[in-house]
N, C-alpha and C. Protein backbone atom coordinates (compact mmCIF):
# COMPACT_ATOMS: atom_id res chain seq x y z
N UNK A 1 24.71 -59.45 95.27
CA UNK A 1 24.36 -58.05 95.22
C UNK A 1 22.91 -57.86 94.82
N UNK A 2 22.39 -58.64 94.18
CA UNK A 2 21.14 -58.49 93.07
C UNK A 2 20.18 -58.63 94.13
N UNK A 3 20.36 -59.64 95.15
CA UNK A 3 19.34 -60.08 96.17
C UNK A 3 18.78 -59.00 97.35
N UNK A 4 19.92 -57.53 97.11
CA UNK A 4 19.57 -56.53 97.56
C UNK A 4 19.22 -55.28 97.50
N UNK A 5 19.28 -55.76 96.12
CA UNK A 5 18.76 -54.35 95.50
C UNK A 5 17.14 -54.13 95.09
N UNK A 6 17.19 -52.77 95.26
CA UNK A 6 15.88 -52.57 95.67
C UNK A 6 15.98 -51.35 94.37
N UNK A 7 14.88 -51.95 93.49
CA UNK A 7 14.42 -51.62 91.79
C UNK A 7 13.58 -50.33 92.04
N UNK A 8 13.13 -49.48 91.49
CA UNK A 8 12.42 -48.23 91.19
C UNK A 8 11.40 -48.91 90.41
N UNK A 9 9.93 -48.80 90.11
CA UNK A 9 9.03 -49.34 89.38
C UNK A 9 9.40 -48.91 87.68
N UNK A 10 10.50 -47.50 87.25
CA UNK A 10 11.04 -47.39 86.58
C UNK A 10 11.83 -48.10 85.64
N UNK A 11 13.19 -48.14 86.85
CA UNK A 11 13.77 -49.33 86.60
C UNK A 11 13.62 -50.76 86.53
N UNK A 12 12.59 -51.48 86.61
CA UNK A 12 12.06 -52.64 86.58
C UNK A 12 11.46 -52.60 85.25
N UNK A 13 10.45 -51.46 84.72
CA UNK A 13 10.28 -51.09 83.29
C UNK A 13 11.31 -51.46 82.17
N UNK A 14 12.36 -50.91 82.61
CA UNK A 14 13.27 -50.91 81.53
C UNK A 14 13.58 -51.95 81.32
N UNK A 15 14.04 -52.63 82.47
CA UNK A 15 15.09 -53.95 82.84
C UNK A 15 14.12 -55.06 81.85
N UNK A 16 12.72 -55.19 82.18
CA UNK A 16 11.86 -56.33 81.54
C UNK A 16 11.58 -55.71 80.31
N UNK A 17 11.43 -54.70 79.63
CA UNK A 17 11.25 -53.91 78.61
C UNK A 17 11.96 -54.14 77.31
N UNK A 18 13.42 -54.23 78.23
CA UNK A 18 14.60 -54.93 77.00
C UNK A 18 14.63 -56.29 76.95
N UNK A 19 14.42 -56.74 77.90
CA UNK A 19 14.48 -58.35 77.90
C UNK A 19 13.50 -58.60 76.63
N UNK A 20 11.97 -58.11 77.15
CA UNK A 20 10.88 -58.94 76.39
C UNK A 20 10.83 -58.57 74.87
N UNK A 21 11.76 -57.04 74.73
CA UNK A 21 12.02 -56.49 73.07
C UNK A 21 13.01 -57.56 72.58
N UNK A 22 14.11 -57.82 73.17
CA UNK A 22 15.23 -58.27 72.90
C UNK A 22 14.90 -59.93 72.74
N UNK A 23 13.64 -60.77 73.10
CA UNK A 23 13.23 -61.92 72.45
C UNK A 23 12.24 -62.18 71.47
N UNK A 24 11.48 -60.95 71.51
CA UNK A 24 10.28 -60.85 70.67
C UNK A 24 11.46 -60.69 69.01
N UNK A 25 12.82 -59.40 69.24
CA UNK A 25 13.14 -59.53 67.86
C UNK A 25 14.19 -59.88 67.57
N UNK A 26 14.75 -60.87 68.61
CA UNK A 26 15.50 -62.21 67.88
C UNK A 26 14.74 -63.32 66.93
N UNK A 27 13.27 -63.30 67.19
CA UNK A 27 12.69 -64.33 66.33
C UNK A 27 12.03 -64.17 65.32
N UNK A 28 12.41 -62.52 64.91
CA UNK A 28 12.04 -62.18 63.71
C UNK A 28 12.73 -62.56 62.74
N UNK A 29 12.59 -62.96 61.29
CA UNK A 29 13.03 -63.33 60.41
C UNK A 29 14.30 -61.63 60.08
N UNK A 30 14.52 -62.02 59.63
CA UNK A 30 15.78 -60.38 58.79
C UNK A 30 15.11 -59.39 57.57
N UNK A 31 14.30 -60.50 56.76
CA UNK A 31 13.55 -59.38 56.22
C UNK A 31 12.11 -59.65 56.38
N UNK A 32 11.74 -58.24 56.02
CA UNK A 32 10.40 -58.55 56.21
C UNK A 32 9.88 -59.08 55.31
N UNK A 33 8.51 -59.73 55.77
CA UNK A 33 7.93 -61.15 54.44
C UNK A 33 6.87 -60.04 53.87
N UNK A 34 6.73 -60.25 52.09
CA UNK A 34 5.81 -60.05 51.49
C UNK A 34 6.07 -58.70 50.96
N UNK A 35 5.12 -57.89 50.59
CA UNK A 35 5.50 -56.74 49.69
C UNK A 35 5.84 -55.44 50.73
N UNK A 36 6.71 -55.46 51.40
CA UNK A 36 7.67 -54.31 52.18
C UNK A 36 7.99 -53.35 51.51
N UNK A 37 7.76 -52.19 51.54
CA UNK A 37 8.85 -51.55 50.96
C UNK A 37 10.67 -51.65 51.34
N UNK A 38 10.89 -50.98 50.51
CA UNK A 38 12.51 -51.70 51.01
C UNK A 38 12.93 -50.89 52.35
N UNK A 39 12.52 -49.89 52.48
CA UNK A 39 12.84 -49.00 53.36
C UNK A 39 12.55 -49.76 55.18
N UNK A 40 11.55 -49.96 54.81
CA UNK A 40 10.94 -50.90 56.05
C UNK A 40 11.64 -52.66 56.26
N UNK A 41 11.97 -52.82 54.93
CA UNK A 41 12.68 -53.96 54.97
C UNK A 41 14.04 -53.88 55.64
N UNK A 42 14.76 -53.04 55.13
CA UNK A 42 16.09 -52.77 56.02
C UNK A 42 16.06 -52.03 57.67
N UNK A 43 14.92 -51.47 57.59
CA UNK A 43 14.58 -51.03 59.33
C UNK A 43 14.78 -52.55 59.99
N UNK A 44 13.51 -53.51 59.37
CA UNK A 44 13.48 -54.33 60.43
C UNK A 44 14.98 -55.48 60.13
N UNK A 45 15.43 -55.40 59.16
CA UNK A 45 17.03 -56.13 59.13
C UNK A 45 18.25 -55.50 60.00
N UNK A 46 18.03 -54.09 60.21
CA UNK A 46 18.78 -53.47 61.21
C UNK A 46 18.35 -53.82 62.85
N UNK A 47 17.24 -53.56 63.01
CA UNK A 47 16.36 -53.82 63.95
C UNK A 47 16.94 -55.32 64.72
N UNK A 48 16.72 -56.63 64.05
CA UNK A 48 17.03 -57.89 64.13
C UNK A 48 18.34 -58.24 64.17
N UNK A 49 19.17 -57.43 63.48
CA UNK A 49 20.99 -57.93 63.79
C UNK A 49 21.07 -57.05 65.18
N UNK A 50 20.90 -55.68 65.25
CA UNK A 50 21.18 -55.24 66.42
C UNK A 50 20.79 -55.92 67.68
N UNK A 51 20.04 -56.64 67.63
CA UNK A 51 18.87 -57.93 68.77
C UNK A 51 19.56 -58.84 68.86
N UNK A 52 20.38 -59.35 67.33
CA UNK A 52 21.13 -60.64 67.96
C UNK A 52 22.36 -60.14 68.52
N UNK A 53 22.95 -58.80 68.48
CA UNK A 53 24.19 -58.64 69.15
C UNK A 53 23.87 -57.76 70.43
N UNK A 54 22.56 -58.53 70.81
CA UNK A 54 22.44 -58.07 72.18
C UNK A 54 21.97 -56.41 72.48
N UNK A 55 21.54 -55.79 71.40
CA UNK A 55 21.24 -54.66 71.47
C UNK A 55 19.84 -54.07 71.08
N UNK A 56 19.01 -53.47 71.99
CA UNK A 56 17.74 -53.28 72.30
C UNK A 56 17.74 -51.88 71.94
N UNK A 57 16.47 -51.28 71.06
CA UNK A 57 16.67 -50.01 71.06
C UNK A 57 15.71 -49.31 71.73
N UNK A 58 15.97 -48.22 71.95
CA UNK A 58 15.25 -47.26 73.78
C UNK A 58 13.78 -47.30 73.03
N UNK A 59 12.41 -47.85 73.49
CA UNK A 59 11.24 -48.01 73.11
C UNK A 59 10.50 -47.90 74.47
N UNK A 60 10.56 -46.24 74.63
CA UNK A 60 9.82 -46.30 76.53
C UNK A 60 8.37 -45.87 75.54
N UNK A 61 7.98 -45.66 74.76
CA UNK A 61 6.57 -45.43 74.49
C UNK A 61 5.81 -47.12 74.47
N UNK A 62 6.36 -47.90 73.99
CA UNK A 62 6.33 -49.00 73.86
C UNK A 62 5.91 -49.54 75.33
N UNK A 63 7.00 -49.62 75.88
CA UNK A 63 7.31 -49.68 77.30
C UNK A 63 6.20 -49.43 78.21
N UNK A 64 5.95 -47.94 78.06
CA UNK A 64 4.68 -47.84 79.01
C UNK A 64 3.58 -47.78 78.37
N UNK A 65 3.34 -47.77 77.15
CA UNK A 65 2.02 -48.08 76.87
C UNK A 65 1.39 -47.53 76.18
N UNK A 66 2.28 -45.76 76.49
CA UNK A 66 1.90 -44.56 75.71
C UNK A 66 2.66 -43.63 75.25
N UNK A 67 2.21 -42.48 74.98
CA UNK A 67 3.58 -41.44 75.06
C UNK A 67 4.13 -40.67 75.91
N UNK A 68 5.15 -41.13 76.10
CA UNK A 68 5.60 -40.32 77.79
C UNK A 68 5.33 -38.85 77.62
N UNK A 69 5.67 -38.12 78.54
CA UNK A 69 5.84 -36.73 78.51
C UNK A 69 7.44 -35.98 78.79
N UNK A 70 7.44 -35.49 78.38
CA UNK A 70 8.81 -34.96 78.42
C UNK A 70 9.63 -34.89 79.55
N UNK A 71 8.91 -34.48 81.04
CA UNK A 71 9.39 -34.84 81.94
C UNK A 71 10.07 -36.85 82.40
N UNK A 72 8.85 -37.24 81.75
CA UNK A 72 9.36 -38.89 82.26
C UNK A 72 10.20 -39.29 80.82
N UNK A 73 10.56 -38.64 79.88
CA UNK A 73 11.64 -38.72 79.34
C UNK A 73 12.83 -38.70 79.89
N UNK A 74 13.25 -37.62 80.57
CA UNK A 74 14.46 -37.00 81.29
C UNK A 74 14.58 -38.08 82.48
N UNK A 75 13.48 -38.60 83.24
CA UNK A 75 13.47 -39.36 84.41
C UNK A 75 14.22 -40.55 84.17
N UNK A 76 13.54 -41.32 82.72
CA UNK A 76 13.86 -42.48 82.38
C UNK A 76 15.28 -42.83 81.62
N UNK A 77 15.96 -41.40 81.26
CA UNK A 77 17.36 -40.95 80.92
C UNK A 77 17.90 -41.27 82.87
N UNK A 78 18.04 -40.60 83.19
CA UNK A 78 18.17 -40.51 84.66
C UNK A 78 18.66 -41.84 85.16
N UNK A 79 17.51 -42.77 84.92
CA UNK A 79 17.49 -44.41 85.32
C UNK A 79 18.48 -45.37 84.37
N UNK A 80 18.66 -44.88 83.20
CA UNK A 80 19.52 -45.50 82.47
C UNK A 80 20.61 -45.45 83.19
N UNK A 81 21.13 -44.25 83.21
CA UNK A 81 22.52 -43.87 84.01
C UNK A 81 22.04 -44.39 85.31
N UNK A 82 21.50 -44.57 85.84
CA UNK A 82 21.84 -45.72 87.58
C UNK A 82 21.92 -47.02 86.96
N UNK A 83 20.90 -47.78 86.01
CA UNK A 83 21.04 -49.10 86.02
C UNK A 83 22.88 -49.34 85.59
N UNK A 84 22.95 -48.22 84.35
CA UNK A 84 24.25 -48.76 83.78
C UNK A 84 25.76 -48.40 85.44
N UNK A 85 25.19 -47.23 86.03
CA UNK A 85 26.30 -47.65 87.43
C UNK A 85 26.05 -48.80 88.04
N UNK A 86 24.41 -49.24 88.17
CA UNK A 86 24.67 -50.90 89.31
C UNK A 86 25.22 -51.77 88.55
N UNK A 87 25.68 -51.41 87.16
CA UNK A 87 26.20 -52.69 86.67
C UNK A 87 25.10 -53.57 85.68
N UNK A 88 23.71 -53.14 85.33
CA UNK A 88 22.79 -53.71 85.01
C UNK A 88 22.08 -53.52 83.33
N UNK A 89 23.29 -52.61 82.62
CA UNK A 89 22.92 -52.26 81.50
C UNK A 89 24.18 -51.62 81.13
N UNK A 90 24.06 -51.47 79.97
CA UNK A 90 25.13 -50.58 79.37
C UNK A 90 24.34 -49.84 77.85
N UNK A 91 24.30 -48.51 78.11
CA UNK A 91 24.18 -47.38 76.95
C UNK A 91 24.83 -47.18 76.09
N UNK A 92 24.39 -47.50 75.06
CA UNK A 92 25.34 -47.54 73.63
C UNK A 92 24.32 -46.60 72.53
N UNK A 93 25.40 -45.71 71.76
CA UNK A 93 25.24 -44.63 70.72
C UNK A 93 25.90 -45.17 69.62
N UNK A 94 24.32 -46.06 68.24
CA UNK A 94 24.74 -46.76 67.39
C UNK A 94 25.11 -45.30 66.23
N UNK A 95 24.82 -43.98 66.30
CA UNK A 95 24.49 -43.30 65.52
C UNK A 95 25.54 -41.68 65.81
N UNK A 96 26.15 -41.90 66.61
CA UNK A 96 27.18 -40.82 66.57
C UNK A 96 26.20 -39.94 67.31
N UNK A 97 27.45 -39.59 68.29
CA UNK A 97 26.60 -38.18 69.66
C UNK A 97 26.93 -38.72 70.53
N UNK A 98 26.39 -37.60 71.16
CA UNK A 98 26.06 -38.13 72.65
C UNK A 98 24.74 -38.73 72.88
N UNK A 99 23.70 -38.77 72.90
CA UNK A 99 22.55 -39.81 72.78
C UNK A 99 22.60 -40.61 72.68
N UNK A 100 21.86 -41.65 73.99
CA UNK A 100 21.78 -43.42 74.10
C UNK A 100 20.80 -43.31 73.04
N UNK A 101 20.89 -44.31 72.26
CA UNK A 101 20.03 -45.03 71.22
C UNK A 101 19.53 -46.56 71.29
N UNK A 102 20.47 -46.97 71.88
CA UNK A 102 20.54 -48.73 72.57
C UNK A 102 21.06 -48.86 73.61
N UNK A 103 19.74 -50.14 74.26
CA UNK A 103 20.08 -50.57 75.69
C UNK A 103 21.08 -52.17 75.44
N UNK A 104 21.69 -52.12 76.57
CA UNK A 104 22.27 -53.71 76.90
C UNK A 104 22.08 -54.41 77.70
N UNK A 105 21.56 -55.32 77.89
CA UNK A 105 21.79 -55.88 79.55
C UNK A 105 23.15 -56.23 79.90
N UNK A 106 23.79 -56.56 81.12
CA UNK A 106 25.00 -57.00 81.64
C UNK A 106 24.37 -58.38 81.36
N UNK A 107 25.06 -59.48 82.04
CA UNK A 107 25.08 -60.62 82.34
C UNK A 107 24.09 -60.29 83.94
N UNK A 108 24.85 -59.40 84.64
CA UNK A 108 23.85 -59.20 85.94
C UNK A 108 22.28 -58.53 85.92
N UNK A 109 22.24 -57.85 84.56
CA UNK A 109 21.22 -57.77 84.55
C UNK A 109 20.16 -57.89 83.77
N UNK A 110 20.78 -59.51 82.51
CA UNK A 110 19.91 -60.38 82.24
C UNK A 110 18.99 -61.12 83.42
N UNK A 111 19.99 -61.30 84.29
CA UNK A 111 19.41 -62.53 85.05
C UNK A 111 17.98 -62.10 86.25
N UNK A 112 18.61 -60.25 86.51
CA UNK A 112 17.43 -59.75 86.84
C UNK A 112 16.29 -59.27 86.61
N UNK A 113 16.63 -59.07 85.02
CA UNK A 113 14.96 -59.07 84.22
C UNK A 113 14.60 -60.54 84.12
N UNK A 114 15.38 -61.62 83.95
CA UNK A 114 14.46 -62.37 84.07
C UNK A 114 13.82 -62.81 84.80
N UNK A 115 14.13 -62.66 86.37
CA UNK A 115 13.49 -62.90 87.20
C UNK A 115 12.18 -61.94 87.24
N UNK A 116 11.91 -60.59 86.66
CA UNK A 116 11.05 -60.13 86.52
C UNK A 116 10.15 -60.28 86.11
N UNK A 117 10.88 -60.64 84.85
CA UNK A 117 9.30 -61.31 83.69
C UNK A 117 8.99 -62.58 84.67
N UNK A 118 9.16 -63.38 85.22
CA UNK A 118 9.17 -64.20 85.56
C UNK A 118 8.17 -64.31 86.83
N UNK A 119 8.42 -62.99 87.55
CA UNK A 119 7.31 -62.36 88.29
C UNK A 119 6.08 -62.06 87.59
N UNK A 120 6.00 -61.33 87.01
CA UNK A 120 5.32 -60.96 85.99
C UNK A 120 4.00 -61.87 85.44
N UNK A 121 4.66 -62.90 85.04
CA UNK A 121 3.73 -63.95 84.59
C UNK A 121 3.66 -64.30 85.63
N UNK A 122 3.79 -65.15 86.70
CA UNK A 122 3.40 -65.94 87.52
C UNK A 122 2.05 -64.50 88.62
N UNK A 123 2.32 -63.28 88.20
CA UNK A 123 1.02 -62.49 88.64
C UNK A 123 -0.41 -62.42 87.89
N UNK A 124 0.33 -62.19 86.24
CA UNK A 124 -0.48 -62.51 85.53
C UNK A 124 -1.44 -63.68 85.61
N UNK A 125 -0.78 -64.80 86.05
CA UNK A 125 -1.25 -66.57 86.10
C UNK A 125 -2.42 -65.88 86.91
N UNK A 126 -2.01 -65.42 87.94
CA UNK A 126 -2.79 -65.51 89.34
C UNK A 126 -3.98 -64.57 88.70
N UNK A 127 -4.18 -63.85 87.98
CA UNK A 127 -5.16 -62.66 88.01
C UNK A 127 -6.39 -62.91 86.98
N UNK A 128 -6.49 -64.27 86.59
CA UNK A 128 -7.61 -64.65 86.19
C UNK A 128 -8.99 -64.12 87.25
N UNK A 129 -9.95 -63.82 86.76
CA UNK A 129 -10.92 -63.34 88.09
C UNK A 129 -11.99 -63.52 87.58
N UNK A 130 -12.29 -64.36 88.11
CA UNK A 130 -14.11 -64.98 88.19
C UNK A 130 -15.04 -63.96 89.13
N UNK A 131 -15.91 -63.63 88.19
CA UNK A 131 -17.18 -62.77 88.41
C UNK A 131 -17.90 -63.06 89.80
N UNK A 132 -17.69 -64.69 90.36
CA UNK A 132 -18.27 -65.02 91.45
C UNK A 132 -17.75 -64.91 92.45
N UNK A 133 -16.53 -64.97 92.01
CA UNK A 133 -15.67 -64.23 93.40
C UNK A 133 -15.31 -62.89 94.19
N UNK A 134 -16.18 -62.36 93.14
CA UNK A 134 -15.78 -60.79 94.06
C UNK A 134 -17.09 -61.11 95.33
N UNK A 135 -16.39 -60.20 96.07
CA UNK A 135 -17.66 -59.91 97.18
C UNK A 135 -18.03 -58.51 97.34
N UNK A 136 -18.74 -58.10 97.07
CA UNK A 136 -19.76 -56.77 96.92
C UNK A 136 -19.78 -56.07 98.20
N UNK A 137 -19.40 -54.95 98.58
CA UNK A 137 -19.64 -54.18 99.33
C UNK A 137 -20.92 -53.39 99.11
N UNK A 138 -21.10 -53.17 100.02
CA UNK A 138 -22.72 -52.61 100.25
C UNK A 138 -22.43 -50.92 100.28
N UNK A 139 -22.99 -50.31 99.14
CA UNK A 139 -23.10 -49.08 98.97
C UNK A 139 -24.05 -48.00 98.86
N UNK A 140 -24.18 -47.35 100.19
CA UNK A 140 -25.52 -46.89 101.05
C UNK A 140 -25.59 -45.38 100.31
N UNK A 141 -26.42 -44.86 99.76
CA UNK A 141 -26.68 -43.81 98.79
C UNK A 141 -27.87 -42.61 100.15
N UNK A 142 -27.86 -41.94 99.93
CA UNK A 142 -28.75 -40.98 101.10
C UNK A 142 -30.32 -41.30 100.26
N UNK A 143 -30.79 -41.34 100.98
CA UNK A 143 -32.64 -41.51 100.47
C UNK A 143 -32.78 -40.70 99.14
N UNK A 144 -32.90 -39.67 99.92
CA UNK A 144 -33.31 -38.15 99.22
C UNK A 144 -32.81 -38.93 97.77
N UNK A 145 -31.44 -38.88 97.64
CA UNK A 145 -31.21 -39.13 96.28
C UNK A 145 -31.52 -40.30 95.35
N UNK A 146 -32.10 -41.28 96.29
CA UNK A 146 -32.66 -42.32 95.46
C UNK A 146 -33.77 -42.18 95.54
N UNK A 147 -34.14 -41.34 96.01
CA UNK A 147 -36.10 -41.33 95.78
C UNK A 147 -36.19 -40.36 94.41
N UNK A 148 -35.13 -39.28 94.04
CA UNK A 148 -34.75 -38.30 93.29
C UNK A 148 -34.83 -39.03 92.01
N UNK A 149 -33.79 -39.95 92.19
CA UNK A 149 -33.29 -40.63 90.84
C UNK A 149 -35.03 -41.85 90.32
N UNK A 150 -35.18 -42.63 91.56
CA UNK A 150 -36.43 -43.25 91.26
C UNK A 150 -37.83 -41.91 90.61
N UNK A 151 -37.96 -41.04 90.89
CA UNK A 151 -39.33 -40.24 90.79
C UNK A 151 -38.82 -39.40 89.68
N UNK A 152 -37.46 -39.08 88.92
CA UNK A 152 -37.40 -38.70 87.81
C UNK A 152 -38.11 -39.78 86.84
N UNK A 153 -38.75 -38.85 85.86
CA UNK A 153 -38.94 -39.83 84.71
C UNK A 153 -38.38 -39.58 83.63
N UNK A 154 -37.48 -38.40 83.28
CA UNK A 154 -36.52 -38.19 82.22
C UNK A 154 -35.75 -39.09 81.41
N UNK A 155 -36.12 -39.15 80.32
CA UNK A 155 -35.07 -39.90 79.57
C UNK A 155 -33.72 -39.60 79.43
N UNK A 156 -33.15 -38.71 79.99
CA UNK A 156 -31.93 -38.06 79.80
C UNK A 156 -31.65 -38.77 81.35
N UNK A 157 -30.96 -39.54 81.41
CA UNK A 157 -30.29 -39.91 82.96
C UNK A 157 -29.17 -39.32 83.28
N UNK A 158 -27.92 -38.65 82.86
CA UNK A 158 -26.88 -37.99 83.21
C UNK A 158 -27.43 -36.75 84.08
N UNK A 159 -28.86 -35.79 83.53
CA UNK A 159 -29.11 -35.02 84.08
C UNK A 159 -29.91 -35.47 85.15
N UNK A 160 -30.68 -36.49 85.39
CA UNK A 160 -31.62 -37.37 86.44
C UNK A 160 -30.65 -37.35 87.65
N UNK A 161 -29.55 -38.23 87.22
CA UNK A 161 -28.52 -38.36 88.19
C UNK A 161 -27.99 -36.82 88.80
N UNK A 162 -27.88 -35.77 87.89
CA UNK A 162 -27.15 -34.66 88.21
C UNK A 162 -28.06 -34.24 89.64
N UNK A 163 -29.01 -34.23 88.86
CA UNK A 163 -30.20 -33.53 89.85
C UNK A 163 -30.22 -34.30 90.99
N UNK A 164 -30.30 -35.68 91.32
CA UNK A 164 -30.17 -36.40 92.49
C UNK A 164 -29.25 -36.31 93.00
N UNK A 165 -28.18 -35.42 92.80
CA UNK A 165 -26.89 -35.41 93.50
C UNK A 165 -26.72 -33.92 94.13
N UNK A 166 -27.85 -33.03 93.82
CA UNK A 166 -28.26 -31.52 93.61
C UNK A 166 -27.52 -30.56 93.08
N UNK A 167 -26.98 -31.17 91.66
CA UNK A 167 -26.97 -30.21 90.61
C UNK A 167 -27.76 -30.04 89.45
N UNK A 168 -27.98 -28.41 89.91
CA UNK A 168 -29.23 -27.89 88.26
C UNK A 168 -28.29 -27.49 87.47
N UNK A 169 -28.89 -27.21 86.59
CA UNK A 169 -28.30 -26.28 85.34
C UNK A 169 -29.10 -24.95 85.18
């Protein structure tokens, strides 16, 4: 089935999202080292048992990088409920409600985040990029404006440029 399914750039988020949460905090120790408050100490002891029983908690800010917006909140709700119909997760409410709070993978869809991450790095591998290898396209500017920009003598260049592009103020 897996070999035909065709992922949402969404859903591929999530899928590698929990995977790479779900190993980063299995190898956390249970408490935290050094002067913690206790409060933070039992976050990350909750945090770490829920990881070893396979349970990831919803971290889409994490995820993408930033803070979603409210709309790609609702979207990424949306995607939960398809992965957990293909069979590829399961939504769990550690805290009473209706609200997912924790992701799961299936067994079917461990094996497809890992093939992700797995993608993933082997793109990463590839995207080392040496400075000598680009090849430069040739980018032809109209006279006028480089004779503009050359025959300013302003120390202010944002406005040099403005003006060579023919905006005054």
């Amino acid at each position: 089935m897996e070999n035909h399914m065709q992922l949402t750039w969404r859903q591929r988020l999530i899928l590698a999202g929990i995977l790479r949460d779900l190993g980063r905090l299995i190898t956390l120790p249970q408490h935290a080292a050094g002067a913690c408050p206790v409060v933070q100490s039992r976050r990350q002891r909750h945090r770490v048992q829920t990881a070893r029983a396979g349970l990831v908690a919803i971290d889409l800010a994490g995820w993408l990088g930033r803070q979603p917006t409210c709309g790609q909140r609702m979207a990424f709700c949306r995607e939960y409920a398809r992965l957990e119909r293909l069979g590829l997760l399961a939504r769990v409410n550690l805290c009473g409600g209706l609200r997912t709070t924790h992701l799961r993978l299936t067994l079917a869809g461990r094996k497809v985040a890992q093939r992700l991450l797995a993608e993933q790095d082997a793109i990463a591998a590839d995207e080392t990029l040496d400075i000598g290898d680009l090849e430069l396209l040739p980018f032809d500017l109209p006279q006028a404006q480089v004779e503009a920009v050359a025959q300013s003598s302003s120390p202010n260049l944002p406005q040099a440029a403005g003006a060579a592009c023919g905006i005054e103020e």
